[in-house]
C-alpha atoms as a PDB file:
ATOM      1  CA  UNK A   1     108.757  68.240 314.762  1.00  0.00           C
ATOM      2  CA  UNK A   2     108.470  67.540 311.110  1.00  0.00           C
ATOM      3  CA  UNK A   3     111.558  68.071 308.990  1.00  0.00           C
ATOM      4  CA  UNK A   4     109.898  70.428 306.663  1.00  0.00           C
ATOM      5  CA  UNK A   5     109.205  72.760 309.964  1.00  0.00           C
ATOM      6  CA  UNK A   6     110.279  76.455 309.149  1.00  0.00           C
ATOM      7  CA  UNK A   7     110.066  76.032 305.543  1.00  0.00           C
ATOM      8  CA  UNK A   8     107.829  77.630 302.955  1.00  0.00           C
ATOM      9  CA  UNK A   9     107.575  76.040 299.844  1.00  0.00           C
ATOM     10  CA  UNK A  10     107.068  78.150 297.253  1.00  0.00           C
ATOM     11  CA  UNK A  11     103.721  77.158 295.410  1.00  0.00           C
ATOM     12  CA  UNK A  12     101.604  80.275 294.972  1.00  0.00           C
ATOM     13  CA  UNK A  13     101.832  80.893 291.525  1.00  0.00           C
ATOM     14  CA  UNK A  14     104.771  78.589 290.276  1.00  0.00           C
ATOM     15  CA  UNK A  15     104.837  78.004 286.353  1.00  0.00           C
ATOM     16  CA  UNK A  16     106.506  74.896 284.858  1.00  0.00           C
ATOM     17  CA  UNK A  17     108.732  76.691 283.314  1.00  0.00           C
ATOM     18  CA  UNK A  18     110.139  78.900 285.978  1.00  0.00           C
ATOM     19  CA  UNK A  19     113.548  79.287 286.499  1.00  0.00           C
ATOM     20  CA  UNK A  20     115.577  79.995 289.591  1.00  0.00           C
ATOM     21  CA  UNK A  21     117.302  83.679 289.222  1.00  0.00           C
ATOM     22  CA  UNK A  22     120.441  83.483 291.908  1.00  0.00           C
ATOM     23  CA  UNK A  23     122.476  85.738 293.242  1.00  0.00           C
ATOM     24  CA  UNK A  24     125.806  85.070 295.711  1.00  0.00           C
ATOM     25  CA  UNK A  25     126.454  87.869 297.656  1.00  0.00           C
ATOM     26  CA  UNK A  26     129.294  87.684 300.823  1.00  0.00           C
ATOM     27  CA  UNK A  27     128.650  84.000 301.062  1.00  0.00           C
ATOM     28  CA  UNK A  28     124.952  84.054 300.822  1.00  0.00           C
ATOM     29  CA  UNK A  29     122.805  82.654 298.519  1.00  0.00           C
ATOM     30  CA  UNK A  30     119.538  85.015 297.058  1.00  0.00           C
ATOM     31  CA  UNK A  31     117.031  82.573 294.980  1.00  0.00           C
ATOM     32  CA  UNK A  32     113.974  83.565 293.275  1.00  0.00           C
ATOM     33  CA  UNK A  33     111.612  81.629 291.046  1.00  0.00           C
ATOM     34  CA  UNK A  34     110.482  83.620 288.104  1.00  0.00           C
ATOM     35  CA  UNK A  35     109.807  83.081 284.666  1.00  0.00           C
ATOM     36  CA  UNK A  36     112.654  82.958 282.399  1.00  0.00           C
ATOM     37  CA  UNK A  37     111.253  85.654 279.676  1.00  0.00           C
ATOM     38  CA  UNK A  38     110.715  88.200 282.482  1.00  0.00           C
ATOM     39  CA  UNK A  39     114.369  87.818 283.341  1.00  0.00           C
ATOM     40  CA  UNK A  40     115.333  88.725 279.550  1.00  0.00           C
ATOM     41  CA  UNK A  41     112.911  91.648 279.624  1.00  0.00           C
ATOM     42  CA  UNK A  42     114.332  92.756 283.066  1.00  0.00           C
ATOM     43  CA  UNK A  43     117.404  93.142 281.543  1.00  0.00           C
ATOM     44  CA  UNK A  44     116.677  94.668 278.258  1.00  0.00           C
ATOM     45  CA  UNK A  45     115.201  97.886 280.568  1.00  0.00           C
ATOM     46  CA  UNK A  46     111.686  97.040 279.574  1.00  0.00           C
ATOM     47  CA  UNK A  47     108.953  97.334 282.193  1.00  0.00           C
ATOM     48  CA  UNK A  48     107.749  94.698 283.830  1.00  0.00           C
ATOM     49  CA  UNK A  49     105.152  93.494 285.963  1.00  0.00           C
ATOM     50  CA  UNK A  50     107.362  91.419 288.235  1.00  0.00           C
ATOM     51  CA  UNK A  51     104.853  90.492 290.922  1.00  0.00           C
ATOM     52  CA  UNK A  52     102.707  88.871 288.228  1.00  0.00           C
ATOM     53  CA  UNK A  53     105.848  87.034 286.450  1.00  0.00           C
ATOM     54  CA  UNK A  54     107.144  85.116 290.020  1.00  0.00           C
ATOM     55  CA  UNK A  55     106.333  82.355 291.400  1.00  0.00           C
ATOM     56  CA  UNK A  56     106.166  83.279 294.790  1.00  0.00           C
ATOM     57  CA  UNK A  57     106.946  86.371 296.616  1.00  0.00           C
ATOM     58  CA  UNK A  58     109.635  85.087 298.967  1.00  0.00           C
ATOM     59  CA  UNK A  59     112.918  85.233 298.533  1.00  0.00           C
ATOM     60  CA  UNK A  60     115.124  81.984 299.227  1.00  0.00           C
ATOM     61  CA  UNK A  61     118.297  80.681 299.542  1.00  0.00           C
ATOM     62  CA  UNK A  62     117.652  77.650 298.128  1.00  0.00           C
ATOM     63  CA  UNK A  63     114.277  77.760 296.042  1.00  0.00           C
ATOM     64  CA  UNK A  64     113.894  74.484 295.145  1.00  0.00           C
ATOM     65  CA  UNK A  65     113.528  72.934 298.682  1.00  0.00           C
ATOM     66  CA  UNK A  66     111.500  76.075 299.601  1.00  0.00           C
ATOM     67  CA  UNK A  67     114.566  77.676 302.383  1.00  0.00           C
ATOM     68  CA  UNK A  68     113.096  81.391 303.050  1.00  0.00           C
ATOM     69  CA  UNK A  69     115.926  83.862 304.355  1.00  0.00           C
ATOM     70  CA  UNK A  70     114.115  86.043 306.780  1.00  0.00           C
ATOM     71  CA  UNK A  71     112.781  89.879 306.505  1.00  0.00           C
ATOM     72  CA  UNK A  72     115.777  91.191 309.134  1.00  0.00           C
ATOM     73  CA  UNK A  73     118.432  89.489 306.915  1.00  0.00           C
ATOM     74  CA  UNK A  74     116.984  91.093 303.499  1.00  0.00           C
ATOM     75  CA  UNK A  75     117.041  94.353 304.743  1.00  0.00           C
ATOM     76  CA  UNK A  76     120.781  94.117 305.690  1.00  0.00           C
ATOM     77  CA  UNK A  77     121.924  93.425 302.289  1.00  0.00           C
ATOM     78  CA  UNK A  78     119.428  94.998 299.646  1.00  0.00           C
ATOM     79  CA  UNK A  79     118.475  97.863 302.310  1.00  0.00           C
ATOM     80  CA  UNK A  80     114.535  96.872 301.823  1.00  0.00           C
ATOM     81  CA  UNK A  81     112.462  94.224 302.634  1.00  0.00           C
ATOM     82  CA  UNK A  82     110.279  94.707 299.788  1.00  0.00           C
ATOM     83  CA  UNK A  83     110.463  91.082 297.918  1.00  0.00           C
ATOM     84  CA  UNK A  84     109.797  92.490 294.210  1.00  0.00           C
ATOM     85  CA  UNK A  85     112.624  94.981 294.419  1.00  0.00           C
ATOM     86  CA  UNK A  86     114.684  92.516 295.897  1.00  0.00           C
ATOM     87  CA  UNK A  87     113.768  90.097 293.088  1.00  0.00           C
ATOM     88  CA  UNK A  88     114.900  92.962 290.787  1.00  0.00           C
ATOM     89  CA  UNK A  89     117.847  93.344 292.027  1.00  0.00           C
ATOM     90  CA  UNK A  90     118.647  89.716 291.983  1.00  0.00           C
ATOM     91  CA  UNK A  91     117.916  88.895 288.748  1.00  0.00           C
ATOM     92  CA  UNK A  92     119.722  92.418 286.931  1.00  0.00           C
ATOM     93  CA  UNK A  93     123.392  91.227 289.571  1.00  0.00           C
ATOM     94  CA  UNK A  94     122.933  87.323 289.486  1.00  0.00           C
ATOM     95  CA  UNK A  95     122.278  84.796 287.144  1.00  0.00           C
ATOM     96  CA  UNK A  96     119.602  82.290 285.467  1.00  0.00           C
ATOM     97  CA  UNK A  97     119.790  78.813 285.648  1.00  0.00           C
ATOM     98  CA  UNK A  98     117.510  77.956 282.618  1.00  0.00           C
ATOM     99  CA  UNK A  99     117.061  74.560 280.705  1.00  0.00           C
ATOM    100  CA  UNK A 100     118.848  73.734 277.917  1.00  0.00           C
ATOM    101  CA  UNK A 101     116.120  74.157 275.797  1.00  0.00           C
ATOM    102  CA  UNK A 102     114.487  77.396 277.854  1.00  0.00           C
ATOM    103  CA  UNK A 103     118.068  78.995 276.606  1.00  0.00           C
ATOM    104  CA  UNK A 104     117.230  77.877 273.325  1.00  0.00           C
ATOM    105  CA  UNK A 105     113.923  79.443 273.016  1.00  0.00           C
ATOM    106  CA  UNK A 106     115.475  82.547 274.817  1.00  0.00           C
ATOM    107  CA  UNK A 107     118.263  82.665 272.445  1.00  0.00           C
ATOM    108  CA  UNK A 108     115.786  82.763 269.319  1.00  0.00           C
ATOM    109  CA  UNK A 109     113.380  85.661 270.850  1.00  0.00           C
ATOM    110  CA  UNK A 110     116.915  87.793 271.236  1.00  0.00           C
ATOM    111  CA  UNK A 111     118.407  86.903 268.079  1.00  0.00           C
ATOM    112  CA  UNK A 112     114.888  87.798 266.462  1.00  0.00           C
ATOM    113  CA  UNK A 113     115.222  91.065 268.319  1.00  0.00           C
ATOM    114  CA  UNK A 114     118.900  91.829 267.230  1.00  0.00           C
ATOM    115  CA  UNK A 115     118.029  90.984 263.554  1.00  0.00           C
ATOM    116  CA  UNK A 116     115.110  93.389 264.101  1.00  0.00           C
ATOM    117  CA  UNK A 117     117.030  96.505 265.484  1.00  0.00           C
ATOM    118  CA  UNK A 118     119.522  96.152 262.959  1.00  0.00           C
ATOM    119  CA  UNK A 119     117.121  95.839 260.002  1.00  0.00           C
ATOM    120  CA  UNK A 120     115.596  98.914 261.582  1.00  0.00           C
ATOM    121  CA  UNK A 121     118.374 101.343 261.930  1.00  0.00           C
ATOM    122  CA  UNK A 122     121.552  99.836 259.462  1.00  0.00           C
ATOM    123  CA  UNK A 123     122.104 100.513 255.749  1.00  0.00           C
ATOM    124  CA  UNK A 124     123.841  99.720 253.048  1.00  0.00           C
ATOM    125  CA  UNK A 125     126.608 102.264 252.416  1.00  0.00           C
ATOM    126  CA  UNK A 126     127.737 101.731 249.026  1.00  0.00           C
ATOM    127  CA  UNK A 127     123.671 102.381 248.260  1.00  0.00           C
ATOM    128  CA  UNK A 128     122.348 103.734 250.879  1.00  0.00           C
ATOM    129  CA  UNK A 129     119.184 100.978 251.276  1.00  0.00           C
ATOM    130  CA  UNK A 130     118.231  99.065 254.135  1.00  0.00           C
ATOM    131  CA  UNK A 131     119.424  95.588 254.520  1.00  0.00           C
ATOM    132  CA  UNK A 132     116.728  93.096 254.595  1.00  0.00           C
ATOM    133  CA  UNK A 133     116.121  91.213 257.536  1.00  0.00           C
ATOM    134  CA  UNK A 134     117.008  87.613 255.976  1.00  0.00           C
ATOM    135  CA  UNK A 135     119.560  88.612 254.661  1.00  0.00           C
ATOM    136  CA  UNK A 136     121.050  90.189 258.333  1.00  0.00           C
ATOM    137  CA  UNK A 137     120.217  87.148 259.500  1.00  0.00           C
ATOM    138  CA  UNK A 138     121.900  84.769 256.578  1.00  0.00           C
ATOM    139  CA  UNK A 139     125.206  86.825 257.759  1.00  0.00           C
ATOM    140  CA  UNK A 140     124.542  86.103 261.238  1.00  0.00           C
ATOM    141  CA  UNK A 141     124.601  82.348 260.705  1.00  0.00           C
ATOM    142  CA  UNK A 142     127.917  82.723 258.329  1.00  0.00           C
ATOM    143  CA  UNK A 143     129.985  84.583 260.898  1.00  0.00           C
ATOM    144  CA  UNK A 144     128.265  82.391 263.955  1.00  0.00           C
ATOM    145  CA  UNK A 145     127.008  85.267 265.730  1.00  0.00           C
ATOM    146  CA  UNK A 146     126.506  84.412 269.429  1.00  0.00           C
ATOM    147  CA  UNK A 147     123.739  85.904 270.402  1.00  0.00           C
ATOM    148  CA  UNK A 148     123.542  86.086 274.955  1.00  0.00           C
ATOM    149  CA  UNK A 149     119.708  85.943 275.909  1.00  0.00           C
ATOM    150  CA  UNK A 150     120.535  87.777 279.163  1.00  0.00           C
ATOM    151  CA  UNK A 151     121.944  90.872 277.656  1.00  0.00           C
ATOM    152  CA  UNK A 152     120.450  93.486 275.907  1.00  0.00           C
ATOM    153  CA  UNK A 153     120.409  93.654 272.174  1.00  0.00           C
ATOM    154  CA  UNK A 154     121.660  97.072 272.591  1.00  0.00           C
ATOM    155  CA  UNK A 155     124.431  95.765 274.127  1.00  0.00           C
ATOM    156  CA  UNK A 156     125.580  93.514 271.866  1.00  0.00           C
ATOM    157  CA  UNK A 157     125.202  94.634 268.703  1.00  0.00           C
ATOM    158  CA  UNK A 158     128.296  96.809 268.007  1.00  0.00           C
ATOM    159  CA  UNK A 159     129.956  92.993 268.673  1.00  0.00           C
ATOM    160  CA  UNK A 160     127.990  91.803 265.709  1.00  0.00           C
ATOM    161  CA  UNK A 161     128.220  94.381 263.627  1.00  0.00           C
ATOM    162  CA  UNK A 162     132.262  94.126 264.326  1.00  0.00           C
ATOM    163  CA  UNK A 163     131.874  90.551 262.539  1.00  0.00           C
ATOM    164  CA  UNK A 164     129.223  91.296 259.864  1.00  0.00           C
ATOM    165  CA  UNK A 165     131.220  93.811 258.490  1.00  0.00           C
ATOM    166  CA  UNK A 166     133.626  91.479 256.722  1.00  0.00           C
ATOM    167  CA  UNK A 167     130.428  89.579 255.018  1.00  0.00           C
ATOM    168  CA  UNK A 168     128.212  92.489 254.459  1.00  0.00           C
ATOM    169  CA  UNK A 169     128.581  96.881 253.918  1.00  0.00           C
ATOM    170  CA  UNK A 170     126.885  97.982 256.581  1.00  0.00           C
ATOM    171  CA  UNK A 171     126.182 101.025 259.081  1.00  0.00           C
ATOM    172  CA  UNK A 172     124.213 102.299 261.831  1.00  0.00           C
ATOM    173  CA  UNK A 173     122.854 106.016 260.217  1.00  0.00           C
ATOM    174  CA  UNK A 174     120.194 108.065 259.736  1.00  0.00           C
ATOM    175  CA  UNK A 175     118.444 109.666 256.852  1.00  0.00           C
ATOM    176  CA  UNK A 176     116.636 112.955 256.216  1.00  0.00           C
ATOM    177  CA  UNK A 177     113.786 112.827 254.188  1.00  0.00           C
ATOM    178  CA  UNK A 178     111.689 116.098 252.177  1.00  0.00           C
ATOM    179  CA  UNK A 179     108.045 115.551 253.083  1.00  0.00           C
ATOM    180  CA  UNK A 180     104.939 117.198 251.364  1.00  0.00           C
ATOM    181  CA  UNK A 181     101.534 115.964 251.601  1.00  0.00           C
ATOM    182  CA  UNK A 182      98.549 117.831 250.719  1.00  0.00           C
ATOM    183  CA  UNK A 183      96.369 119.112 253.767  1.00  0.00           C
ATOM    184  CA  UNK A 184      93.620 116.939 254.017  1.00  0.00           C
ATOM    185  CA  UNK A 185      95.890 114.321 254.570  1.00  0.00           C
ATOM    186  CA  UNK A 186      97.802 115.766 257.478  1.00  0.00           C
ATOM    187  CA  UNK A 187      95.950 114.591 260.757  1.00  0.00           C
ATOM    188  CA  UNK A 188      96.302 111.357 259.437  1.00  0.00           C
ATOM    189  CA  UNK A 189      99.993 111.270 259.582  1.00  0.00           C
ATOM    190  CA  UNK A 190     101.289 113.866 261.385  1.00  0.00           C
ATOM    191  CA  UNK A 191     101.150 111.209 264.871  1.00  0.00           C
ATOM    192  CA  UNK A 192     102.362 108.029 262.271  1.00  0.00           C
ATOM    193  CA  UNK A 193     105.815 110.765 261.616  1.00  0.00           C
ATOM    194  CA  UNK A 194     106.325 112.040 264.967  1.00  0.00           C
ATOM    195  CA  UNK A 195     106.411 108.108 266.320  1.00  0.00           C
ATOM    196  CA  UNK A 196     108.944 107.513 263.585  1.00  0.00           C
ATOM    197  CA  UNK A 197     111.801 110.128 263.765  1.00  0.00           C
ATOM    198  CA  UNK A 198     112.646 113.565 264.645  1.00  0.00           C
ATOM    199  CA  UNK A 199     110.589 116.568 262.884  1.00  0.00           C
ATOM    200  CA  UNK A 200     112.060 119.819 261.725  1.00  0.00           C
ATOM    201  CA  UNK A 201     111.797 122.628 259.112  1.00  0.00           C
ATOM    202  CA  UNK A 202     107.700 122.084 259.097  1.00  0.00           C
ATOM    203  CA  UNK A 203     105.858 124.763 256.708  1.00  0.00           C
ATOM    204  CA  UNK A 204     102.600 125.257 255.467  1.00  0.00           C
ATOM    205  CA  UNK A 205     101.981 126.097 251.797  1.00  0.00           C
ATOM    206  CA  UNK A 206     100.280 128.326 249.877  1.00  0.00           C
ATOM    207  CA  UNK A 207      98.102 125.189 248.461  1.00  0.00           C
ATOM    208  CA  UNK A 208      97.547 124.305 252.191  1.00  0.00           C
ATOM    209  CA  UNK A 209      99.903 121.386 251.842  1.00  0.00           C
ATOM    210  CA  UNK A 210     102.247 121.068 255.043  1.00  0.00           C
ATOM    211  CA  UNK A 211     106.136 120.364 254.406  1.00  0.00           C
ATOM    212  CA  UNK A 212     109.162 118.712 256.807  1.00  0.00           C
ATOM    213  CA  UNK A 213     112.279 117.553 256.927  1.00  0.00           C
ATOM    214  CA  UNK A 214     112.361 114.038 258.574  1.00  0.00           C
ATOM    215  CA  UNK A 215     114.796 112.536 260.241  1.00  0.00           C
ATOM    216  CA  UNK A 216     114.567 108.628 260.682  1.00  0.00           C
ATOM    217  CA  UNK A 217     116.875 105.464 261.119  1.00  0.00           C
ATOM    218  CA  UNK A 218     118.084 104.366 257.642  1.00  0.00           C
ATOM    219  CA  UNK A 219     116.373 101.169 257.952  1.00  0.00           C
ATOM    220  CA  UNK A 220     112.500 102.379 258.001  1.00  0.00           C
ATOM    221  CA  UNK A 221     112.956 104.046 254.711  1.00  0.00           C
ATOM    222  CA  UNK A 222     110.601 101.654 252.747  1.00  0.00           C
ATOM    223  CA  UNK A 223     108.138 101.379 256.017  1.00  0.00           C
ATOM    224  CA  UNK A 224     108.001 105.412 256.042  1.00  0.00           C
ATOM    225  CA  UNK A 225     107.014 105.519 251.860  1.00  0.00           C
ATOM    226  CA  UNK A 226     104.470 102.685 252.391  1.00  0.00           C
ATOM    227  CA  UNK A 227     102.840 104.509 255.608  1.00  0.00           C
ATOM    228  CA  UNK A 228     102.652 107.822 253.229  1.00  0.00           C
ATOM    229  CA  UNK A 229     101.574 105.924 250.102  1.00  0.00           C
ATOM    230  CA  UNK A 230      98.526 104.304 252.614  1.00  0.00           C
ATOM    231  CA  UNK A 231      97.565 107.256 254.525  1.00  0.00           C
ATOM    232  CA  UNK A 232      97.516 109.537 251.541  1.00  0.00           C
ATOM    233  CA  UNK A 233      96.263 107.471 248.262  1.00  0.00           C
ATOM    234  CA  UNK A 234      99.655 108.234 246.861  1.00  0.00           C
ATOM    235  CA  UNK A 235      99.139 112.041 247.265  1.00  0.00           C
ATOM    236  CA  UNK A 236     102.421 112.087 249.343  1.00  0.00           C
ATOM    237  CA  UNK A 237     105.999 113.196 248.238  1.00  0.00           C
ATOM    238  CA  UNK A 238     108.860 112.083 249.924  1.00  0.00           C
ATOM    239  CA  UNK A 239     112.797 112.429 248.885  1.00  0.00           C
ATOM    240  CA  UNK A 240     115.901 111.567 250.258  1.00  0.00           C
ATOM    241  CA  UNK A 241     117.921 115.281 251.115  1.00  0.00           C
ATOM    242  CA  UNK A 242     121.907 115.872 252.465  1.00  0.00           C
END
């Protein structure tokens, strides 16, 4: 019998660049082969396709030289024997072994992320405009921001903020902005303002112009006036209120 008898090895779809996702569970070893962005999206709570981002759908406890763990044995530990769950479940309780340069690439998709959400949402207290993005991410680099490309931004930002603060004013808030904007104007951003914040106090005028309060993260202030400014040829009004 050949040496390889009783093992699969795991060729149906494998990338170059996938990366084993393990788990150790009770002495056991769970492997899956999967690519390396689908594990960061995975854990950032963002759907994903998973049977289209592994590279086989066989779980293994040791990927590489293609050792399958049979059906009976998966369903006594993960309660199914359904391999993309399983792969799901391995990759959000175990770990990636990536390359050193796979981490790199994986750190600078997060870190462009992080610098992203903040930009969005964080303002400058002492004058109550966003923060630019470059300059987020100048104060990153001073206070040597670790950024982990296996958890979610979400989770890690009240870290960073913790050591921007020293560098630069800043704060997660939101802002309420007075809208008016003549009638005509309306269906064209009515869906562009819901996407963006929170509606309230909406009115129609006497002139037929429609009026609401807005209620947005601090950071899309100058995205929200340039939106307006497009949509309307500059017939919009928008102001800051308490």
């Amino acid at each position: 019998m050949s040496k390889d008898a009783g093992r699969e090895r795991p060729a149906r779809r494998e990338a170059d660049d996938a990366v084993v996702a393990r788990w150790d569970h009770e002495g056991s070893r769970f492997e899956v082969l999967v690519d390396p962005m689908a594990v960061q999206e995975i854990r950032d709570g963002k759907p994903v396709e998973l049977r289209e981002r592994l590279s086989s759908e066989h779980i293994y406890k040791d990927a590489r030289k293609g050792d399958k763990i049979s059906e009976e044995y998966l369903q006594k530990v993960f309660h199914t024997s359904d391999p993309i769950e399983i792969a799901r479940q391995i990759i959000l309780k175990g770990e990636a072994q990536v390359t050193t340069e796979q981490r790199h690439q994986l750190q600078a998709a997060k870190r462009r992320q992080i610098v992203a959400l903040i930009a969005r949402n964080a303002m400058n207290p002492q004058t109550g405009a966003p923060h630019p993005p470059a300059r987020i991410e100048a104060a990153m680099e001073e206070a040597k921001v670790h950024v982990d490309p296996f958890r979610s931004a979400d989770s890690q930002i009240q870290d960073i903020l913790t050591k921007l603060r020293p560098l630069l004013p800043i704060r997660f808030d939101t802002v309420k902005m007075k809208l008016r904007v003549p009638g005509q104007y309306y269906p064209r951003v009515i869906g562009e303002l819901k996407g963006m914040g929170k509606l309230s106090e909406e009115a129609w005028g006497s002139d037929g112009s429609w009026s609401a309060v807005l209620e947005i993260p601090a950071g899309v202030q100058t995205e929200l006036l340039e939106k307006l400014n497009a949509r309307t040829k500059g017939a919009a009004e928008a102001a800051r209120v308490k």
